[in-house]
N, C-alpha and C. Protein backbone atom coordinates (compact mmCIF):
# COMPACT_ATOMS: atom_id res chain seq x y z
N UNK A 1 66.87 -5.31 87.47
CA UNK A 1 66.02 -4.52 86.61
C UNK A 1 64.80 -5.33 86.17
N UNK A 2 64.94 -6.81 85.95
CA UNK A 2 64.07 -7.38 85.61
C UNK A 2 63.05 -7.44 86.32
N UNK A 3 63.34 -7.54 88.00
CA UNK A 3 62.04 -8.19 88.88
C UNK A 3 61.78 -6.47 89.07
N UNK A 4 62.38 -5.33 88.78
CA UNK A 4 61.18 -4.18 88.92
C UNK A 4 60.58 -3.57 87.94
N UNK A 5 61.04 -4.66 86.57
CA UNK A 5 59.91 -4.51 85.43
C UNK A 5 58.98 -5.20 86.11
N UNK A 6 58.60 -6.64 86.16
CA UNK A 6 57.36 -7.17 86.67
C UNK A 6 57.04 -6.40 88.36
N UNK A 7 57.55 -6.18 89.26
CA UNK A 7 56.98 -5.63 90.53
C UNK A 7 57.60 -4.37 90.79
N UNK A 8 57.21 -3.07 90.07
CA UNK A 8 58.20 -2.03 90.23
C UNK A 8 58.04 -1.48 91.81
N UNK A 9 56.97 -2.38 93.11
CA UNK A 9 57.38 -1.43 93.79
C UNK A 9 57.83 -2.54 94.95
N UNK A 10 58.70 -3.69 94.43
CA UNK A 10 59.97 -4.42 95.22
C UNK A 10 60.65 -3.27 95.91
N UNK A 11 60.55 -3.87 97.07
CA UNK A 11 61.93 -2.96 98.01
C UNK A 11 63.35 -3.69 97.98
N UNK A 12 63.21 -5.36 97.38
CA UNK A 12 64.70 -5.59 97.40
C UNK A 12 65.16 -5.69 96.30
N UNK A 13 64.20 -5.59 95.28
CA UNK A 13 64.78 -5.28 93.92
C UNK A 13 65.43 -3.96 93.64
N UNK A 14 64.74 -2.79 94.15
CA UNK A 14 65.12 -1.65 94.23
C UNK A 14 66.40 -1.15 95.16
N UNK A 15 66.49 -1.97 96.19
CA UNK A 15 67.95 -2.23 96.81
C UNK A 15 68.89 -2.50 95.86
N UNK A 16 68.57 -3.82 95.12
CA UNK A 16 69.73 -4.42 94.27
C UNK A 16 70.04 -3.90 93.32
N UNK A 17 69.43 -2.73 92.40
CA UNK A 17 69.78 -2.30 91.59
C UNK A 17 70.76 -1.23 92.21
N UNK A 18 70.05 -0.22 92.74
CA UNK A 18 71.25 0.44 93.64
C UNK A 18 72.31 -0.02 94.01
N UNK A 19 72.45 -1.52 94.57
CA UNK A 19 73.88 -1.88 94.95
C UNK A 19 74.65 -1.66 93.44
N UNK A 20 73.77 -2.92 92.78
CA UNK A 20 74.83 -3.10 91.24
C UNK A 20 75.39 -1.89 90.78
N UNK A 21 74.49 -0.87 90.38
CA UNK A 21 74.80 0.50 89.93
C UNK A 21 75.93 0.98 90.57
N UNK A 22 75.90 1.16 92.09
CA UNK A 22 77.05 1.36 92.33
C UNK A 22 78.24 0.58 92.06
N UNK A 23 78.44 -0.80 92.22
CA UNK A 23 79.48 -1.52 91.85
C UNK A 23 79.94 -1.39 90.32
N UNK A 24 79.19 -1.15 89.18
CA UNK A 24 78.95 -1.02 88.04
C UNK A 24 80.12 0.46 87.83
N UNK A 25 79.38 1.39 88.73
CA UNK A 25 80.30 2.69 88.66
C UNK A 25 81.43 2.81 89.43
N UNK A 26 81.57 1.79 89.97
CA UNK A 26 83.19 2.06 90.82
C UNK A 26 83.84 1.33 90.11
N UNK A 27 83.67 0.33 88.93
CA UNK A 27 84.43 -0.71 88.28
C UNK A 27 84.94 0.40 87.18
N UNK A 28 83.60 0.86 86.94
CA UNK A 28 84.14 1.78 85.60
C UNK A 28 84.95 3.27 85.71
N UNK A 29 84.84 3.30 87.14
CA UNK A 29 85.58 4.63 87.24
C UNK A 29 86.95 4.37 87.87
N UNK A 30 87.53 2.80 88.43
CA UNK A 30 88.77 2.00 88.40
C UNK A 30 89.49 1.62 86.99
N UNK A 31 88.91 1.83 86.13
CA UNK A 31 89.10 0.92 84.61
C UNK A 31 89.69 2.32 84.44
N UNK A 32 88.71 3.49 84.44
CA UNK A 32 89.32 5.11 83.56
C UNK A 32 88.35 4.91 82.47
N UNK A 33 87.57 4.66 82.26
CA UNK A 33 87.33 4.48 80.56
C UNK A 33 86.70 5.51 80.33
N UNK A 34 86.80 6.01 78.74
CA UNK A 34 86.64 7.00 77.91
C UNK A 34 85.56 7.41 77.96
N UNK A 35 85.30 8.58 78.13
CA UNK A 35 83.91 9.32 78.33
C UNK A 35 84.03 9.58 76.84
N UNK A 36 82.16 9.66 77.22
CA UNK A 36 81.55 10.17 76.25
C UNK A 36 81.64 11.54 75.19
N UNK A 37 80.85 11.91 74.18
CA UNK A 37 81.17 13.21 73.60
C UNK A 37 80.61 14.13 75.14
N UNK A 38 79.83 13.34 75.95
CA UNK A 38 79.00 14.49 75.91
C UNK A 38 79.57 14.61 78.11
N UNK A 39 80.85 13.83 78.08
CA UNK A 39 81.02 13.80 79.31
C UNK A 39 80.83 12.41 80.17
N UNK A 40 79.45 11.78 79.75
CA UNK A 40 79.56 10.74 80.66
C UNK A 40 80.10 9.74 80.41
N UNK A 41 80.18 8.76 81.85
CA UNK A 41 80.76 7.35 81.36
C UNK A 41 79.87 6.78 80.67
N UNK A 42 80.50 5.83 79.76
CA UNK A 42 79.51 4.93 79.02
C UNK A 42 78.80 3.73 79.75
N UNK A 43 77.92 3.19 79.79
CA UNK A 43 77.25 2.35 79.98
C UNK A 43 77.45 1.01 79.87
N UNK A 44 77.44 0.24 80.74
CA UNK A 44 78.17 -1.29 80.60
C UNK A 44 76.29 -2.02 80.73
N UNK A 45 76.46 -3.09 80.09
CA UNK A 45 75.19 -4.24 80.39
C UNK A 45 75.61 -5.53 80.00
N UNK A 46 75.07 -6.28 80.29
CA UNK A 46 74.63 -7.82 79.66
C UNK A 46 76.24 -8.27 80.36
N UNK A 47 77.13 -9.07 78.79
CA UNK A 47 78.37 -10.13 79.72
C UNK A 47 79.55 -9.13 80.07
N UNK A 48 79.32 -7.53 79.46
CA UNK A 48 80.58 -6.97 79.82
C UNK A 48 79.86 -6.33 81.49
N UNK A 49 78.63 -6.24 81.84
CA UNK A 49 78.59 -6.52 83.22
C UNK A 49 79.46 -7.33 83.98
N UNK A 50 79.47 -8.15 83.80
CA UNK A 50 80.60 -9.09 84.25
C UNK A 50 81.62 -8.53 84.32
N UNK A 51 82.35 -8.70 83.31
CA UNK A 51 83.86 -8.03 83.03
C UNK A 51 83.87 -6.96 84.00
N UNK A 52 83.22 -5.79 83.76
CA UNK A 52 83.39 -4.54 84.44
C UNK A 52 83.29 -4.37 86.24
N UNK A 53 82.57 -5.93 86.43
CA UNK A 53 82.58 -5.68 87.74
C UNK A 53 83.81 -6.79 88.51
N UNK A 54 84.34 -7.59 87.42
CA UNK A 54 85.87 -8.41 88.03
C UNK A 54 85.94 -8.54 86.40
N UNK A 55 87.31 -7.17 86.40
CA UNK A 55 88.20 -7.40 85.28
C UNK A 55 88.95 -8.62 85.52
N UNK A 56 89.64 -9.00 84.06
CA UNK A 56 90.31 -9.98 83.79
C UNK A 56 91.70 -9.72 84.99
N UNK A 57 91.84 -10.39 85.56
CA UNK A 57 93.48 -10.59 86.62
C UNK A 57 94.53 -10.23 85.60
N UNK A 58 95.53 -9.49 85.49
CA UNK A 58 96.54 -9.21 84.97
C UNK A 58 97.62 -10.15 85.20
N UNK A 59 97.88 -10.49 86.35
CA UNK A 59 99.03 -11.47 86.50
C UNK A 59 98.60 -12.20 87.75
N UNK A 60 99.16 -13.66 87.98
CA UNK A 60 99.08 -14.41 89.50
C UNK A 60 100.15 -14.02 90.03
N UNK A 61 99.62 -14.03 91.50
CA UNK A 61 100.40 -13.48 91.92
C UNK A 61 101.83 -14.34 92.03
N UNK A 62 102.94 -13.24 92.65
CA UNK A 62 104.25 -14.27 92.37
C UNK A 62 104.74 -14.74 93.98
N UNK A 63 104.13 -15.16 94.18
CA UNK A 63 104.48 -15.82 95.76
C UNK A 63 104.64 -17.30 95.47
N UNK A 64 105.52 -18.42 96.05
CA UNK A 64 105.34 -19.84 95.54
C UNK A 64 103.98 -20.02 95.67
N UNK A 65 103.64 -21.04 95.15
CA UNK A 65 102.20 -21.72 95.42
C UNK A 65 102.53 -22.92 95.89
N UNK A 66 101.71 -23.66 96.51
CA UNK A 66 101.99 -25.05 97.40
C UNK A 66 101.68 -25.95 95.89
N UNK A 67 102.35 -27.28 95.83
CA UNK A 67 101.85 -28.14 95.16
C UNK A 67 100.40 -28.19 94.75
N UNK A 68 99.60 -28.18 95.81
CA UNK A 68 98.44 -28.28 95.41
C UNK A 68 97.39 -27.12 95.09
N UNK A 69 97.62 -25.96 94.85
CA UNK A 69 96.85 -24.87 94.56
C UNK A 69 96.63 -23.96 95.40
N UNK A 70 95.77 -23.09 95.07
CA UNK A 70 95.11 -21.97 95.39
C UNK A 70 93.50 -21.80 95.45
N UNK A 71 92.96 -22.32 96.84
CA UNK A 71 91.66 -22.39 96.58
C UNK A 71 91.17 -20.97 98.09
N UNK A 72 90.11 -20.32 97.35
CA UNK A 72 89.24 -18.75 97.86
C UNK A 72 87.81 -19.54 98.75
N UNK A 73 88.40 -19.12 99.66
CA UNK A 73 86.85 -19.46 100.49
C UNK A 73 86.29 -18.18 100.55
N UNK A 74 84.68 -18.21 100.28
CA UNK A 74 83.88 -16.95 100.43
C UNK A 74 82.80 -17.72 101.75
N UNK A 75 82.95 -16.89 102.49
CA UNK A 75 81.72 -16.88 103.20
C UNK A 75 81.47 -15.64 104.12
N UNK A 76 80.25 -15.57 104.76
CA UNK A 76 79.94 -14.45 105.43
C UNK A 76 80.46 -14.77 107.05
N UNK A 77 80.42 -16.47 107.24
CA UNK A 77 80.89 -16.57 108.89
C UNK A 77 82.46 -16.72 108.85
N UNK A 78 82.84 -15.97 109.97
CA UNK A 78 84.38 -15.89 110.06
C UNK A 78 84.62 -17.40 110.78
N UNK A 79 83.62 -18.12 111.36
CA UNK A 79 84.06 -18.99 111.70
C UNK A 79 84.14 -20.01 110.80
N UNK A 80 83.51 -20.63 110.19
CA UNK A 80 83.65 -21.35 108.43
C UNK A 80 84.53 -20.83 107.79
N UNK A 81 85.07 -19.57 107.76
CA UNK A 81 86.06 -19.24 107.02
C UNK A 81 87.30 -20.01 107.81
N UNK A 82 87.55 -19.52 109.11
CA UNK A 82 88.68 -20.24 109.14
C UNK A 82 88.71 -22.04 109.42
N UNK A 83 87.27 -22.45 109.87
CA UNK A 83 87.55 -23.95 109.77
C UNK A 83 88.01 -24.74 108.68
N UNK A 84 87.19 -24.10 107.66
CA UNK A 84 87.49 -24.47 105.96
C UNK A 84 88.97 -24.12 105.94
N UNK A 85 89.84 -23.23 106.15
CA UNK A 85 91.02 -22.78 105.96
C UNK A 85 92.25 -23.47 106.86
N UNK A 86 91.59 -23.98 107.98
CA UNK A 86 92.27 -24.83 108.68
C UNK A 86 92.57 -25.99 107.65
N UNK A 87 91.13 -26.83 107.49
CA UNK A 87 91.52 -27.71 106.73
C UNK A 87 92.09 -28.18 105.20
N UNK A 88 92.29 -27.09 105.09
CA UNK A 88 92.93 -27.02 103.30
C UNK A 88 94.10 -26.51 103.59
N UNK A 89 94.53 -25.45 104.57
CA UNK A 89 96.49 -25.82 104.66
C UNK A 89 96.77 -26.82 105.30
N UNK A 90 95.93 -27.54 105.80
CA UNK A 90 96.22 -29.07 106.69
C UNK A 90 96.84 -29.60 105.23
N UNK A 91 95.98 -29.85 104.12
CA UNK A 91 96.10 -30.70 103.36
C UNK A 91 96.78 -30.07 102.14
N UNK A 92 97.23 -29.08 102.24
CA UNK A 92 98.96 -28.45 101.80
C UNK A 92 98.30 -27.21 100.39
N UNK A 93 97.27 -26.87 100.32
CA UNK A 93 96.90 -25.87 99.72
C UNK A 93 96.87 -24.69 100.36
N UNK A 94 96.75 -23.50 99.63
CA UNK A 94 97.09 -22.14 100.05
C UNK A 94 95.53 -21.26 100.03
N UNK A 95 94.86 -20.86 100.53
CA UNK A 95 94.05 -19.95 101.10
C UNK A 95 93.68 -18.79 101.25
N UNK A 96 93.22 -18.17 100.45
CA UNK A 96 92.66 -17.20 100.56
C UNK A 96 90.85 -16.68 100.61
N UNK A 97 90.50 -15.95 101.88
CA UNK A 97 89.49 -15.57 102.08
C UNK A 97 89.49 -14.77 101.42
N UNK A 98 87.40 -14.66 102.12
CA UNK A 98 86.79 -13.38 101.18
C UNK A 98 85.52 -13.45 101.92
N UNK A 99 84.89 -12.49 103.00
CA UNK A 99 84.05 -12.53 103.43
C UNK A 99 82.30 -12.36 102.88
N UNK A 100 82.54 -11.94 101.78
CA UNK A 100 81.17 -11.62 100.88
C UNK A 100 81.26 -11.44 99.52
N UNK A 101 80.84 -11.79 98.55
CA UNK A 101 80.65 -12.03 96.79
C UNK A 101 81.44 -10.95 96.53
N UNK A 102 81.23 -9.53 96.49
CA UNK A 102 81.78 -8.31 96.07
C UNK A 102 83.45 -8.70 96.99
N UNK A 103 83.97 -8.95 97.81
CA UNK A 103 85.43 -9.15 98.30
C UNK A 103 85.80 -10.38 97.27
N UNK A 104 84.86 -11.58 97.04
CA UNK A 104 85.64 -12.41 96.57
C UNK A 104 85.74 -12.25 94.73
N UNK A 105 85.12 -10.80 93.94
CA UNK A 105 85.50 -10.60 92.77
C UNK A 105 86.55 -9.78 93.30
N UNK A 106 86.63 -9.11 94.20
CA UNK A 106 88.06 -7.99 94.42
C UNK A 106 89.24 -8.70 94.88
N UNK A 107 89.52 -10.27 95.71
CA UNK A 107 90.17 -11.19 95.77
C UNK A 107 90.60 -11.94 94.35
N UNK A 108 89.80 -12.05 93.20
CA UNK A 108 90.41 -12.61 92.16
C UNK A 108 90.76 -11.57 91.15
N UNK A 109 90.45 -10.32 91.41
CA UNK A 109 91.03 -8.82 90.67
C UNK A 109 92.47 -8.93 91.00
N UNK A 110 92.67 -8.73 92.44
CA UNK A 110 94.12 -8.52 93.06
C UNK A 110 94.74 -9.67 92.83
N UNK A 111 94.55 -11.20 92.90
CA UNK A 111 95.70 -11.76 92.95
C UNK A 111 95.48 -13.04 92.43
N UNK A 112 94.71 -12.80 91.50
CA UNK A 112 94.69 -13.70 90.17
C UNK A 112 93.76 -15.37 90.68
N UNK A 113 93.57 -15.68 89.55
CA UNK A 113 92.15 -16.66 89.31
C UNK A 113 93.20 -17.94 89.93
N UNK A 114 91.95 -18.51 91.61
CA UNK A 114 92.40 -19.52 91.68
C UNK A 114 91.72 -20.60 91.46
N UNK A 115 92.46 -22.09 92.10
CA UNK A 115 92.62 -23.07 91.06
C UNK A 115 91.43 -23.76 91.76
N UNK A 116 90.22 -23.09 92.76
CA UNK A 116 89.11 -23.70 93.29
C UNK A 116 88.41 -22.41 93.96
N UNK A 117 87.11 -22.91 93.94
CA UNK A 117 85.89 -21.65 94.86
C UNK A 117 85.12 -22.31 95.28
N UNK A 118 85.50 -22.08 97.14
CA UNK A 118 84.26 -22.64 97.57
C UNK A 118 83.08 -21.44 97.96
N UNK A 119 82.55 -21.60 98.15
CA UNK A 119 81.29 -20.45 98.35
C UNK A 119 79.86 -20.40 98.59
N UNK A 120 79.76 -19.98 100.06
CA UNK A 120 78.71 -19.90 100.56
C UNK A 120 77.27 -19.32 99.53
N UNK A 121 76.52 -19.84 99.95
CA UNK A 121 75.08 -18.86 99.01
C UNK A 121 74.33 -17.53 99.99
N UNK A 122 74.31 -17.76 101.41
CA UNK A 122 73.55 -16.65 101.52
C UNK A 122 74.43 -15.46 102.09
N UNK A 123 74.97 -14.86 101.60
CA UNK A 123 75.99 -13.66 102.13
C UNK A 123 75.28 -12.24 101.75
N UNK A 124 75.00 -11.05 102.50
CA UNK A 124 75.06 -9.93 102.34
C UNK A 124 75.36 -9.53 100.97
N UNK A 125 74.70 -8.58 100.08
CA UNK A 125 75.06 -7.99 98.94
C UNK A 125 75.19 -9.12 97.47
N UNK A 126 75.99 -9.67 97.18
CA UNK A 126 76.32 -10.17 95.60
C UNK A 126 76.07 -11.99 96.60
N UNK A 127 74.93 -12.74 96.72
CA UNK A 127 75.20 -14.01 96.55
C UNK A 127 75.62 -15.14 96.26
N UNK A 128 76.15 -16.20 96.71
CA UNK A 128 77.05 -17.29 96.37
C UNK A 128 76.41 -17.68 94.23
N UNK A 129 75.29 -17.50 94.60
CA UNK A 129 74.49 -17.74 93.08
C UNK A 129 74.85 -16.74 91.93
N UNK A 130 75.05 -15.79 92.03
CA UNK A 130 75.13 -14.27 91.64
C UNK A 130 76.59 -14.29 91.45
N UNK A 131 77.75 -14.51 92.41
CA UNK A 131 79.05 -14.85 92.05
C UNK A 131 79.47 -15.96 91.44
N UNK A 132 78.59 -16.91 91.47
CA UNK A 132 78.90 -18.26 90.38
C UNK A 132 78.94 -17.76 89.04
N UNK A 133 77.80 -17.36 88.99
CA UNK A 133 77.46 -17.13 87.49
C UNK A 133 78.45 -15.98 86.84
N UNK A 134 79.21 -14.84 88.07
CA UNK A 134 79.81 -14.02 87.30
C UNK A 134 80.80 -14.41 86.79
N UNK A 135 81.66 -15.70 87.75
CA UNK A 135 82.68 -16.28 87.39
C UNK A 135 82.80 -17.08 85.97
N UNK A 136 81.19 -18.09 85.62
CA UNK A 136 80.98 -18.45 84.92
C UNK A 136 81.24 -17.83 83.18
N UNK A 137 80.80 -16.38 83.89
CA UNK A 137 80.99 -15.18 82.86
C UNK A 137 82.34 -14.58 82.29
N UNK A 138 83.12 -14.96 83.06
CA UNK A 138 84.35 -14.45 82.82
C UNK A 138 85.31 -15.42 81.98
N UNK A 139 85.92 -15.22 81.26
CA UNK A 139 86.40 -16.10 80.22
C UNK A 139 87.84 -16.24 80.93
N UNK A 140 88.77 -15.96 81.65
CA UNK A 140 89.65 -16.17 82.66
C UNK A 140 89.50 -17.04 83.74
N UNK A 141 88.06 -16.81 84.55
CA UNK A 141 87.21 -17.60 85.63
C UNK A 141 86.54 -18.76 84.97
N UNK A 142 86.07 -18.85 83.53
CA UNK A 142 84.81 -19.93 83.53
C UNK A 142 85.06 -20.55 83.79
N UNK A 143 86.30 -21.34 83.79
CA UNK A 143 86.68 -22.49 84.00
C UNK A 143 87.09 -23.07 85.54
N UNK A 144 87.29 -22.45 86.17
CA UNK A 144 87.55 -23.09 87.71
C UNK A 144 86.28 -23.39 88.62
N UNK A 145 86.56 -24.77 89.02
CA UNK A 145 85.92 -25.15 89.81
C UNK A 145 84.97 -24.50 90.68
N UNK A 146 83.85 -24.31 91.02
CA UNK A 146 83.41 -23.89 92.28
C UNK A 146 81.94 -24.84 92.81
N UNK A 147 82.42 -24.86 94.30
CA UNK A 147 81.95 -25.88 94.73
C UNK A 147 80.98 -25.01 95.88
N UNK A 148 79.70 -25.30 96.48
CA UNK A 148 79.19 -24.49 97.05
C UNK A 148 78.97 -25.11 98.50
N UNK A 149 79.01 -24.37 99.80
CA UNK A 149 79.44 -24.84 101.01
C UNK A 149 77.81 -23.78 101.61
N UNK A 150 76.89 -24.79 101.79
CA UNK A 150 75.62 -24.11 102.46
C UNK A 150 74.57 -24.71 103.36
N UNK A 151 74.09 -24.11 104.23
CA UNK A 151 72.97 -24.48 104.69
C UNK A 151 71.77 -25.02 104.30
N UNK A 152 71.28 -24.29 103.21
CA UNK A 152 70.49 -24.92 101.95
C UNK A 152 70.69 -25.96 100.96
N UNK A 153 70.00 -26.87 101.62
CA UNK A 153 70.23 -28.25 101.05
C UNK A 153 69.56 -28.90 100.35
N UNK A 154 68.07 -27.95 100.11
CA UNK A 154 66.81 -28.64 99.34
C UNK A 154 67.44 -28.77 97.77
N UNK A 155 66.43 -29.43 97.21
CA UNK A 155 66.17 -30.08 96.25
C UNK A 155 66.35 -28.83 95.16
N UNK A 156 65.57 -27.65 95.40
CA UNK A 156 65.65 -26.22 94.57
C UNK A 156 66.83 -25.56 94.74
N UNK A 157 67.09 -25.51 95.96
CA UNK A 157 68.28 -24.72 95.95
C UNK A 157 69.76 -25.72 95.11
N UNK A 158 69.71 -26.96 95.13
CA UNK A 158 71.06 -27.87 94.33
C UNK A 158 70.70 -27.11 93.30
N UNK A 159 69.40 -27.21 92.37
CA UNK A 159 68.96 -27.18 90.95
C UNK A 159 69.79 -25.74 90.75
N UNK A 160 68.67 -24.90 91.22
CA UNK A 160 69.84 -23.24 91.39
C UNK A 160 71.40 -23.19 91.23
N UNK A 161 71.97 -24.03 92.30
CA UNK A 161 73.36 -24.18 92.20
C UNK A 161 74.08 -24.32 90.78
N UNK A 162 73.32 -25.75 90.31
CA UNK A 162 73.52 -26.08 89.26
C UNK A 162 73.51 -24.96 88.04
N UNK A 163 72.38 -24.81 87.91
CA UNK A 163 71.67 -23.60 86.79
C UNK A 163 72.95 -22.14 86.84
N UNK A 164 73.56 -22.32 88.12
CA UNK A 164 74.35 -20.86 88.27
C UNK A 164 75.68 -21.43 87.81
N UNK A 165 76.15 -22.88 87.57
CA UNK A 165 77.31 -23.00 87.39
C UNK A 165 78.12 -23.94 88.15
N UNK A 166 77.71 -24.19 89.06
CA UNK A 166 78.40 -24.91 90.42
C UNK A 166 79.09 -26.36 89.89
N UNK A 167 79.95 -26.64 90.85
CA UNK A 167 80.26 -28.24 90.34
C UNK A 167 79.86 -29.06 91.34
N UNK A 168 79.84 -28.45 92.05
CA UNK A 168 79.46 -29.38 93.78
C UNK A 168 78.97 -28.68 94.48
N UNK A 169 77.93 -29.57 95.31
CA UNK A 169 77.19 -28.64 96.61
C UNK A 169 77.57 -29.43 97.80
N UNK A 170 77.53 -29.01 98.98
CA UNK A 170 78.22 -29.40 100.26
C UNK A 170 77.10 -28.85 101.21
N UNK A 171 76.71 -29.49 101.95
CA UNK A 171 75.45 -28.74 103.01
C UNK A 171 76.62 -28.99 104.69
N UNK A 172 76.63 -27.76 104.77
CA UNK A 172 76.61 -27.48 106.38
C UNK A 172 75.46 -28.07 107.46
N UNK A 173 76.52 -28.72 108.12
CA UNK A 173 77.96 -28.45 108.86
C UNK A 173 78.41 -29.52 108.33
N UNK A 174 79.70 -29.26 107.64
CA UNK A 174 81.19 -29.47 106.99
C UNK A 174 81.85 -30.93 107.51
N UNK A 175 82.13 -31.99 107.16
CA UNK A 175 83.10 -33.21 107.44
C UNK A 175 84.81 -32.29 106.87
N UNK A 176 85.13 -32.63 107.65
CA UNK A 176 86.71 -32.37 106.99
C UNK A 176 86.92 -33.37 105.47
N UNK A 177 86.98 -34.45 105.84
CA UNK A 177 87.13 -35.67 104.85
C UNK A 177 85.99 -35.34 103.92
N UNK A 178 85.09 -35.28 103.96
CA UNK A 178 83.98 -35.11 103.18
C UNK A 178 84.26 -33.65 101.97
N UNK A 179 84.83 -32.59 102.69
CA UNK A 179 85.20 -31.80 102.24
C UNK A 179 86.30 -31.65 101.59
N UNK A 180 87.61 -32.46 101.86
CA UNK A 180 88.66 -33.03 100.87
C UNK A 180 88.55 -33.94 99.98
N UNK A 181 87.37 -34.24 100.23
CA UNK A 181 87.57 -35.37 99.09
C UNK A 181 86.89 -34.71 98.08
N UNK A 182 85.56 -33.45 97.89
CA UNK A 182 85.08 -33.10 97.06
C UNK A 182 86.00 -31.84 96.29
N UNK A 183 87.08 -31.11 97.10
CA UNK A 183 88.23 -30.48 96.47
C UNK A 183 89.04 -31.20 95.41
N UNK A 184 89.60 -32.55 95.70
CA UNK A 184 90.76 -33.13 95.32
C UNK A 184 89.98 -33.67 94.25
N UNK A 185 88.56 -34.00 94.01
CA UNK A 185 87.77 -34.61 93.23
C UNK A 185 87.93 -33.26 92.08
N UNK A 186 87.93 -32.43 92.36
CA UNK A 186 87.29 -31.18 91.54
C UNK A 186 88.50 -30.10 90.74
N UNK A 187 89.46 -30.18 92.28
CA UNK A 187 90.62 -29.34 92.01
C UNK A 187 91.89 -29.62 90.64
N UNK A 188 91.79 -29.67 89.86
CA UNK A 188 92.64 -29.88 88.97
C UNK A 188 94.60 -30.29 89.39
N UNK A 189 94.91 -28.77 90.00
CA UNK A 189 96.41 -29.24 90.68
C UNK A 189 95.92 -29.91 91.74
N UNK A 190 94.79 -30.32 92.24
CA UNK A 190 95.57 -31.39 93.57
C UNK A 190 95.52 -32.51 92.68
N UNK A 191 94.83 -32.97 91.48
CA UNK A 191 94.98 -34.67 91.41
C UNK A 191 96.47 -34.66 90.87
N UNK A 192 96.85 -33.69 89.97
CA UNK A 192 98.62 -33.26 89.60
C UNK A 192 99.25 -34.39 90.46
């Protein structure tokens, strides 16, 4: 809404609001919440944006967990998804994907906040930047790690990272070792 106050005739601002809106109204019409006198749903903005678009997790799920956690890879390439995933059940953690920002708030809806996020920045729809910060937002999420796994390696884009929340940035293409060592650095149950 902001960049089509200053440029109202953005074509990808005007995209993005449309996406949000919709995500905005499928959160709130998953929730049920109480209509108005006059019929409609009420209106969500600002940090219950957040909320409304990845409610709080109700329960983790009850499957064992490995010693060392539960860490969500988001990315848009299926192939990074599973190299990253190779190497983190190598090293005895449990895995779960999420191919794009909007899957990886519907991944921590369904089966509860895990104990690391790695996450790409340029994905289709809700951005690695855009999902930092929602996590950041969430008083269930603020607290877990997320570490960002990207192509963009400049100097602006770390700062960004930073500014959105991040704990670590990682530039592609990926060291295995390089990449365990910034988990186990970060991950809370692996130093356990």
């Amino acid at each position: 809404n902001r960049a089509l106050e200053i440029n109202p005739e953005s074509a990808p601002a005007k995209r993005g609001v449309l996406f949000y809106r919709a995500k905005l109204e499928a959160a709130q019409l998953t929730e049920e919440a109480p209509r108005s006198a006059t019929g409609d749903a009420p209106t969500v903005s600002g940090a219950k944006a957040a909320t409304a678009i990845m409610p709080r997790p109700s329960v983790r799920q009850k499957t064992p967990v490995p010693s060392r956690g539960t860490v969500l890879v988001v990315d848009d390439s299926r192939t990074i998804r599973k190299l990253v995933a190779m190497t983190m059940t190598g090293a005895g953690f449990t895995v779960v994907e999420a191919e794009d920002g909007s899957a990886a708030l519907d991944r921590i809806r369904d089966i509860g906040v895990p104990d690391l996020i790695l996450l790409d920045i340029a994905m289709p729809g809700i951005d690695g930047y855009e999902v930092c910060r929602l996590v950041r937002r969430n008083p269930d999420t603020q607290k877990v790690p997320v570490i960002m796994l990207t192509g963009k390696d400049g100097f602006f884009d770390k700062i960004r990272g930073r500014l959105a929340g991040t704990n670590a940035y990682l530039a592609k293409p990926l060291k295995p070792d390089t990449l365990l060592e910034a988990v186990r650095k970060h991950c809370p149950v692996a130093a356990e």
